[in-house]
Protein backbone atom coordinates (compact mmCIF):
# COMPACT_ATOMS: atom_id res chain seq x y z
CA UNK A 1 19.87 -17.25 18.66
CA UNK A 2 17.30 -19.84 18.89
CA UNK A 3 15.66 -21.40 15.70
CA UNK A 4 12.48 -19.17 15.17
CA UNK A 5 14.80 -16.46 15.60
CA UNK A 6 17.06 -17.59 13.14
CA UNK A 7 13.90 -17.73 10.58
CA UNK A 8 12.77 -14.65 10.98
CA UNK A 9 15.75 -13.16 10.94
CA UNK A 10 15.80 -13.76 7.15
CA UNK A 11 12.50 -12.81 6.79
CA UNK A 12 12.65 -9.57 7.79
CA UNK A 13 16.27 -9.39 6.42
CA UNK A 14 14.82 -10.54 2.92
CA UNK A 15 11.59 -11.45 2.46
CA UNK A 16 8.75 -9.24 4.09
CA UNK A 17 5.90 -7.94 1.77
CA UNK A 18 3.58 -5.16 2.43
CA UNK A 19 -0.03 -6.30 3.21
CA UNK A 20 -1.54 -2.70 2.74
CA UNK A 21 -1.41 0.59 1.58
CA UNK A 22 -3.13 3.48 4.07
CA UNK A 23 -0.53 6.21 4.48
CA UNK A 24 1.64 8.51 3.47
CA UNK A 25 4.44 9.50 5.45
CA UNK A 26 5.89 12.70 3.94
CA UNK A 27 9.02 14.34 5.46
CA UNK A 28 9.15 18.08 3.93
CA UNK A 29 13.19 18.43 4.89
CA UNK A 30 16.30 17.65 6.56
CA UNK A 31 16.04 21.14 7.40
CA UNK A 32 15.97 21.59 11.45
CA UNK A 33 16.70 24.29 13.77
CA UNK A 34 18.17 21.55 16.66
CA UNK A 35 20.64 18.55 16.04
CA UNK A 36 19.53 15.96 18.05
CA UNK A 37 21.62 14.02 19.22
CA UNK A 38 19.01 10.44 18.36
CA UNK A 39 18.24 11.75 15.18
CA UNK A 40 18.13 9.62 12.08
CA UNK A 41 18.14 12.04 9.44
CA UNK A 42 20.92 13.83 11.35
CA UNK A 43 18.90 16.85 10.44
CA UNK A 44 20.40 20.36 11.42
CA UNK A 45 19.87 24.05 10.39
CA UNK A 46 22.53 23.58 8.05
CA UNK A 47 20.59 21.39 6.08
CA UNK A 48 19.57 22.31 2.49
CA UNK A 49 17.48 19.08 1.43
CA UNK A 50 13.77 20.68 1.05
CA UNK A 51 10.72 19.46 -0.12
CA UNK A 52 9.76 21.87 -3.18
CA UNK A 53 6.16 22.81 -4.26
CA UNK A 54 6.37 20.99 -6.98
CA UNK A 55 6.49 17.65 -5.11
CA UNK A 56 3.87 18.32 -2.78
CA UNK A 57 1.45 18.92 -5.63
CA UNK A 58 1.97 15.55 -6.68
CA UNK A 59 1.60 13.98 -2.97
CA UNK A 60 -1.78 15.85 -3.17
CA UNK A 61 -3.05 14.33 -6.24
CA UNK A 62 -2.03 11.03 -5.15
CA UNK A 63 -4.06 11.73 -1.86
CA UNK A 64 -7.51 12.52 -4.43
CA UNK A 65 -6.78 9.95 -6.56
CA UNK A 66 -6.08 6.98 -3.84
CA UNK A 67 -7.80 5.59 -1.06
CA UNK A 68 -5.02 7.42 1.94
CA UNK A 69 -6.59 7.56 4.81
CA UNK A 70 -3.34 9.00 6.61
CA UNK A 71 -0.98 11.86 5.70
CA UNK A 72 1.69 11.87 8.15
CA UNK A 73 4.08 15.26 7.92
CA UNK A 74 7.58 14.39 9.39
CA UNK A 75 11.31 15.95 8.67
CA UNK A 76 13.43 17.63 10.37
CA UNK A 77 11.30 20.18 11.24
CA UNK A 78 8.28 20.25 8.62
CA UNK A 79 7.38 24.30 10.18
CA UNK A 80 10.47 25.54 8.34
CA UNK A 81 9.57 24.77 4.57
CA UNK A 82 8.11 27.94 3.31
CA UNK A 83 5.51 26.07 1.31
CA UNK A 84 3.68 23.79 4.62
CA UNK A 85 0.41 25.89 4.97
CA UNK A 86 0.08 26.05 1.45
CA UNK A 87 0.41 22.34 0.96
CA UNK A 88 -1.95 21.50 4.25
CA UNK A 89 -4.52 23.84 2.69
CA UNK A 90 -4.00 21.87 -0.30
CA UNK A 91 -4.47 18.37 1.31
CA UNK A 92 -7.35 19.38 3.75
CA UNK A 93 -10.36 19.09 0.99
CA UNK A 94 -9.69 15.67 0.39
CA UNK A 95 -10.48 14.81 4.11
CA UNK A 96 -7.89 12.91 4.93
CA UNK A 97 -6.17 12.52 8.77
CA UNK A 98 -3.28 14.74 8.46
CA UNK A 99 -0.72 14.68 11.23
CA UNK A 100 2.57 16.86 11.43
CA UNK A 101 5.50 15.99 13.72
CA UNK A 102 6.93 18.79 15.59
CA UNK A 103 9.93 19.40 18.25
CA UNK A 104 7.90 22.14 19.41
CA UNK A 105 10.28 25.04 19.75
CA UNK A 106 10.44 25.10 15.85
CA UNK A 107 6.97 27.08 16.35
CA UNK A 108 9.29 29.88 17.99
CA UNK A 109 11.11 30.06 14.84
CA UNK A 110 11.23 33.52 12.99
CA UNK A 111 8.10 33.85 10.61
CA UNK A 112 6.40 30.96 12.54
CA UNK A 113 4.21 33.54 14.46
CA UNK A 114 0.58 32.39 14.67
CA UNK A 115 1.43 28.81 13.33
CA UNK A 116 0.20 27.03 16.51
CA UNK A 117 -3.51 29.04 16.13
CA UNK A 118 -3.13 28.05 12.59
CA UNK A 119 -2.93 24.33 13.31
CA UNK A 120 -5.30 24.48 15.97
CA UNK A 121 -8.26 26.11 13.53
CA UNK A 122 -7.17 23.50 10.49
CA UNK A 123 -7.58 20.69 13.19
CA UNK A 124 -4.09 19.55 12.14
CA UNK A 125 -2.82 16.79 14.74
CA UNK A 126 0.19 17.44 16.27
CA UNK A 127 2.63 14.20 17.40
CA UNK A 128 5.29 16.45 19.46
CA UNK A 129 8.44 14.82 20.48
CA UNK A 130 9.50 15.31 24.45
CA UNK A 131 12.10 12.97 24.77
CA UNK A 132 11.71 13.13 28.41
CA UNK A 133 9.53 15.24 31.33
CA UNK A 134 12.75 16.27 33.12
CA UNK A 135 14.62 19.09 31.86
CA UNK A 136 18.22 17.66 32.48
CA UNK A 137 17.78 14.76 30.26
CA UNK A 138 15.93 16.76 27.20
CA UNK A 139 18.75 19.16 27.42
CA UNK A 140 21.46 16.16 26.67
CA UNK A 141 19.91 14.90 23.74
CA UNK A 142 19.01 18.48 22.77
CA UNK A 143 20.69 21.25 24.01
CA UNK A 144 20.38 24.22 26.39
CA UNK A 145 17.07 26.19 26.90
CA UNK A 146 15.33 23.57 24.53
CA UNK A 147 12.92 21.97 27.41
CA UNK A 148 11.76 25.45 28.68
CA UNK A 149 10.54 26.31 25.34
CA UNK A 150 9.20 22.79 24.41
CA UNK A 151 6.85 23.42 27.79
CA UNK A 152 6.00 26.80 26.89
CA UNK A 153 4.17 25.73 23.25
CA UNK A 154 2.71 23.03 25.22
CA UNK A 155 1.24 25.27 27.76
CA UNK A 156 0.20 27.28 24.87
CA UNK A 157 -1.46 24.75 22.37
CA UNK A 158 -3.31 23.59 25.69
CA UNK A 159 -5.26 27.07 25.70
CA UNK A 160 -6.17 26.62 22.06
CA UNK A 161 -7.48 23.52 23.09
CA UNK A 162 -4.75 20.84 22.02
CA UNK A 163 -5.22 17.55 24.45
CA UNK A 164 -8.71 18.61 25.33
CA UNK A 165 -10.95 19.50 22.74
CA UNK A 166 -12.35 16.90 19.82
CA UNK A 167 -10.46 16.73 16.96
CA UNK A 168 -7.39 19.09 18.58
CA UNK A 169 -5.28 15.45 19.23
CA UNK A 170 -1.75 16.46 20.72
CA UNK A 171 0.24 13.44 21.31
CA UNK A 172 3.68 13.50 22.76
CA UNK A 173 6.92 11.06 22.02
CA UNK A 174 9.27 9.67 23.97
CA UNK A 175 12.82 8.11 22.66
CA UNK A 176 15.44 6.74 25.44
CA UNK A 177 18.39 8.99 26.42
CA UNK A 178 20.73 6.19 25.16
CA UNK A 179 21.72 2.81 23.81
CA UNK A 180 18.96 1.03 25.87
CA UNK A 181 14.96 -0.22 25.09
CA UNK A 182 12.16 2.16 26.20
CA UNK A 183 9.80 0.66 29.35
CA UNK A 184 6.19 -0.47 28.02
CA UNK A 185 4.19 2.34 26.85
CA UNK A 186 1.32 1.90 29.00
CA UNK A 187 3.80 2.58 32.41
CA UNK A 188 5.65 5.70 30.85
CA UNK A 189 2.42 7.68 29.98
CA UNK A 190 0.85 7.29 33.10
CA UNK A 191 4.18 8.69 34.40
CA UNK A 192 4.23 11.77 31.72
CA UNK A 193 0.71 12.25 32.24
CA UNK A 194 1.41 12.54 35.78
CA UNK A 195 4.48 14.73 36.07
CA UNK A 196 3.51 17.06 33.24
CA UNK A 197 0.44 17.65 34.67
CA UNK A 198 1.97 18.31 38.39
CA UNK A 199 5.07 20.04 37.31
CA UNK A 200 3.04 22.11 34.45
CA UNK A 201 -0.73 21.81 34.40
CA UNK A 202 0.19 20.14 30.90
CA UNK A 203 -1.99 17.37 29.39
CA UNK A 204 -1.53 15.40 26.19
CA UNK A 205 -3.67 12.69 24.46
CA UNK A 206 -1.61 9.76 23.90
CA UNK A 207 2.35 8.58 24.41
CA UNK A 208 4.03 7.10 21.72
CA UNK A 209 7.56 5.11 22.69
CA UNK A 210 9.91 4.89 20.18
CA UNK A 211 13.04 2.73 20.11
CA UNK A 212 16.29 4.72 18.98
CA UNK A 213 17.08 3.40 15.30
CA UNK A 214 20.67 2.79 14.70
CA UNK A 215 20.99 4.86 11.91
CA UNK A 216 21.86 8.79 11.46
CA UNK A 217 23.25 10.42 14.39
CA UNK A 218 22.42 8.21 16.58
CA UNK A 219 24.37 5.57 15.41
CA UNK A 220 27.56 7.76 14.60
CA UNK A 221 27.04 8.00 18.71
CA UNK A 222 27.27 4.26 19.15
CA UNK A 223 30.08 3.92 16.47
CA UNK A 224 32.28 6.43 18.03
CA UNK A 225 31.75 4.90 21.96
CA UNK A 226 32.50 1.49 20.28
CA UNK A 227 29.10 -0.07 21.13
CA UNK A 228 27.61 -0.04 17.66
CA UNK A 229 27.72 -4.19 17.46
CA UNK A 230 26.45 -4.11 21.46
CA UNK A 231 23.38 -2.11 20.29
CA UNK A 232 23.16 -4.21 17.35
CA UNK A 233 22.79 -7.14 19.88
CA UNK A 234 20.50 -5.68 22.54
CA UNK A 235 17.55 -5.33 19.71
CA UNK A 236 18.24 -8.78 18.17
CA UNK A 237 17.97 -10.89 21.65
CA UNK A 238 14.90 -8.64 22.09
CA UNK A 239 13.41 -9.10 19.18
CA UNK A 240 9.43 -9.99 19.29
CA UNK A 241 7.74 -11.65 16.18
CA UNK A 242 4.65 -10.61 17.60
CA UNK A 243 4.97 -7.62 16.15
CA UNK A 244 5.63 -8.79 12.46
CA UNK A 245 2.93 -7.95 11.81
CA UNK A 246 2.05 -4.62 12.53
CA UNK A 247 5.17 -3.24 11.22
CA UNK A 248 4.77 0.30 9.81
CA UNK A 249 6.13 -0.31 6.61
CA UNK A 250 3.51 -3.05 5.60
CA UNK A 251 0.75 -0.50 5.26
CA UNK A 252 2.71 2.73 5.02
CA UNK A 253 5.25 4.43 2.40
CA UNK A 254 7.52 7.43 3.09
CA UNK A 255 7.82 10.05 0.33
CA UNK A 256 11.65 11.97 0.28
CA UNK A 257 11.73 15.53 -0.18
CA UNK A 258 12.80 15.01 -3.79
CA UNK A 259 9.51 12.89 -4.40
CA UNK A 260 11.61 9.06 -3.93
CA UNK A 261 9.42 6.60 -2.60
CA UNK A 262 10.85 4.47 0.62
CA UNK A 263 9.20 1.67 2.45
CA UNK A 264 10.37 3.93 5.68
CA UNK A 265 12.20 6.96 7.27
CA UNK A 266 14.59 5.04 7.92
CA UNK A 267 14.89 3.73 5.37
CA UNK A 268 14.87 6.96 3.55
CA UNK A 269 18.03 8.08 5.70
CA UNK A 270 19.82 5.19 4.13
CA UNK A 271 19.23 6.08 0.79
CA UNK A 272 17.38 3.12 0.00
CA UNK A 273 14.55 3.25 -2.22
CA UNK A 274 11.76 1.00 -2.26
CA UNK A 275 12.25 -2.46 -4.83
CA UNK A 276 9.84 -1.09 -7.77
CA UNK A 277 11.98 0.33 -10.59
CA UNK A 278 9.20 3.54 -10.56
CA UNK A 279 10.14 4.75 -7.33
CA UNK A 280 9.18 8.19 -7.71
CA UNK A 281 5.56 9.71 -6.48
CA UNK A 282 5.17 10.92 -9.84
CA UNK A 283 4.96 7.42 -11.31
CA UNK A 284 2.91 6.46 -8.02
CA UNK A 285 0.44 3.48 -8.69
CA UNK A 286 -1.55 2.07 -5.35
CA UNK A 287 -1.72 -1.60 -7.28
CA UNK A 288 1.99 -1.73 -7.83
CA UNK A 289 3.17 -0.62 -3.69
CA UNK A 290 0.52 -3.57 -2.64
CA UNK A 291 2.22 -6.52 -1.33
CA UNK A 292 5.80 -4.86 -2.76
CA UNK A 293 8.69 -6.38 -1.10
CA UNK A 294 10.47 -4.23 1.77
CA UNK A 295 13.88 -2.92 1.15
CA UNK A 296 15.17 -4.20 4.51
CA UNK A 297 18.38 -4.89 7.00
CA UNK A 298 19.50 -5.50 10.25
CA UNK A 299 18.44 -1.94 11.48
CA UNK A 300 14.72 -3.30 10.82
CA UNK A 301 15.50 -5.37 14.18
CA UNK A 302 14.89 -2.00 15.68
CA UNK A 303 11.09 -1.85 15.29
CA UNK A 304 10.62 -5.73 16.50
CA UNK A 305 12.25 -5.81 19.74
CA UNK A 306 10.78 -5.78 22.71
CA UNK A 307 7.36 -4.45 22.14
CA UNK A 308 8.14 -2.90 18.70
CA UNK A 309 8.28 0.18 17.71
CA UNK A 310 6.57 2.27 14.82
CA UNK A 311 6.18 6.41 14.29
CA UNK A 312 3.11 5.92 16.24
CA UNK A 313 4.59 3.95 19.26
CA UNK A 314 4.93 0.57 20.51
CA UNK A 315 3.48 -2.20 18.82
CA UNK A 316 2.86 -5.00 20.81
CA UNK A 317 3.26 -5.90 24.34
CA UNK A 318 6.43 -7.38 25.23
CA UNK A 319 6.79 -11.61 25.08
C-alpha cells in the first residue's frame, strides 16, 4: 500500500467529517418479500423490524422544519409497511424530492394493487434495483420467477409514463453477481439501455452502479467461501481518493426504523450509530449533524474504490 494510501486509510478509518446536510435516507423495514443474496440488511419476509407511524411523523417534521432537499425511502422493501402512502402523503406538502427504492415485484405483493398508479400520480421517483438484464443471473442473486416479474412492473410503470414523462424519473440499479467491482457506469447503461429496450421495449432514465458492501448477506457469502479478507483486498488496492469527497455520508444521514440516526445504511446494518450522544430523530438538530464525525471502518473502502460508489451510483471516474 503506497503512502497516500496509507493516509487515507486512517482518514476514512477515523477521521472524516460531514461537509453537509441535504438528505434523508429513511429505510421503513427489514421487512422484504425476497432474500437477496447481496443484501446488507439481510432483509427477508421473516423480518419483523418496521418503521412505526410514530417515527415517520417525526421524519416529517424534521423535513418542515429543515432545509432537506432529499427524502430517500429505502428498506427492505419500503411497499410492505402498512403506513408508506400515509407517510408520502404526509411528506409531499413540504415539496421535497422524495425517492423510494423498490425490487419491483414487491408491487405484486397482496394489498399492493394500484400502488404503481399511485406513485405515478404523486410523482414519487422510483430507483428500482435490476441487478442484471439477463434473467439467469437475476435469478442467482434472487431466486426463481423474480426477473419475469421485475420486467412485467417495468413494462407497466412505462405505460403510466415512468422513464418518459417529466417528473415520472425511473432509474434502475445494478450490483455485480459476485465478489468483483462493477464496469464504469457510463459503459453498463448504454448496455441496459440497449438490451432492455431490444429484449423488452423497456426504457429507464438513469443507471446507478453499486459496489457490493461487505456487510449483511453478502458478506456471510464471502465468509463462508473463505474469501472475506480477498474481498477485503480487492476494494483497498482499488481504492480512489477522488472520490473522498463525494461520499454519501458527508451530506446525507440514514434514519433506522426505530428513529436511530446513522451516518449510512450500512452503517445502520452494523448497528452503529452516528458519534452525537442524541442520536435519535426525535432529538434531531441540523447544526449539531454539520461537520459531525463519521462512524467509520474498513467496509467504508467499499464506496472509494474504483470509481466509488454511493445509493445513487458511481462517484467518480476511475484513476
Amino acid at each position: 500500500m503506497t503512502k497516500h494510501r496509507f493516509n487515507d486509510f486512517k482518514l476514512i478509518t477515523g477521521n472524516l467529517h460531514s461537509n453537509n446536510l441535504n438528505s434523508l435516507q429513511v429505510n421503513l423495514g427489514r421487512l422484504c418479500n425476497l432474500c437477496c443474496n447481496h443484501c446488507h440488511l439481510a432483509a427477508s419476509p421473516y423480518s419483523t423490524e418496521v418503521m412505526p407511524w410514530t417515527v415517520m411523523e417525526e421524519i416529517i417534521r424534521v423535513v418542515n422544519k429543515e432545509n432537506i432537499s432529499t427524502v430517500d425511502i429505502t428498506g427492505g422493501a419500503p411497499e410492505l409497511n402498512p403506513n408508506l402512502k400515509k407517510f408520502l402523503d404526509g411528506l409531499i406538502p413540504s415539496g421535497v424530492k422524495i425517492q423510494l427504492r423498490t425490487n419491483l415485484v414487491a408491487m405484486l405483493e397482496p394489498q399492493q394493487e394500484g400502488l404503481p398508479e399511485y406513485f405515478s400520480e404523486k410523482m414519487i421517483t422510483l430507483v428500482a434495483s435490476l441487478p442484471c438484464y439477463l434473467e439467469s443471473n437475476v435469478r442467482a442473486q434472487r431466486g426463481n420467477e423474480v426477473f419475469k416479474k421485475s420486467i412485467d412492473v417495468l413494462k407497466l410503470l412505462n405505460t403510466l409514463g415512468y422513464g418518459t414523462v417529466k417528473n415520472l424519473e425511473l432509474d434502475l440499479v445494478y450490483n455485480p453477481g459476485g465478489p468483483f467491482l462493477p464496469g464504469l457506469q457510463e459503459e453498463l447503461e448504454v448496455i441496459y439501455r440497449r438490451e432492455l429496450q431490444l429484449r423488452y421495449g423497456i426504457v429507464f432514465n438513469k443507471l446507478f452502479v453499486l459496489t457490493n458492501m461487505p456487510v449483511g448477506r453478502f458478506k456471510v457469502m464471502l465468509c463462508q467461501n473463505g474469501i472475506f479478507n480477498e474481498y477485503l483486498a480487492l476494494l483497498k488496492n482499488a481504492y480512489n481518493r477522488e472520490t473522498l469527497n463525494q461520499l454519501m455520508c458527508r451530506s446525507q444521514i440514514s434514519v433506522g426504523w426505530d428513529g436511530t440516526l446513522y451516518d449510512c445504511d450500512f452503517n445502520l446494518a452494523l448497528g452503529q450509530p452516528i458519534d452525537i450522544e442524541a442520536s435519535n430523530i426525535t432529538f434531531f438538530n441540523l447544526q449539531n449533524l454539520i461537520n459531525r464525525k463519521i462512524v467509520t471502518g474498513e467496509h467504508c473502502f467499499g464506496c472509494t474504490a474504483g470509481s466509488g460508489s454511493s445509493c445513487n451510483g458511481s462517484l467518480k471516474a476511475s484513476g
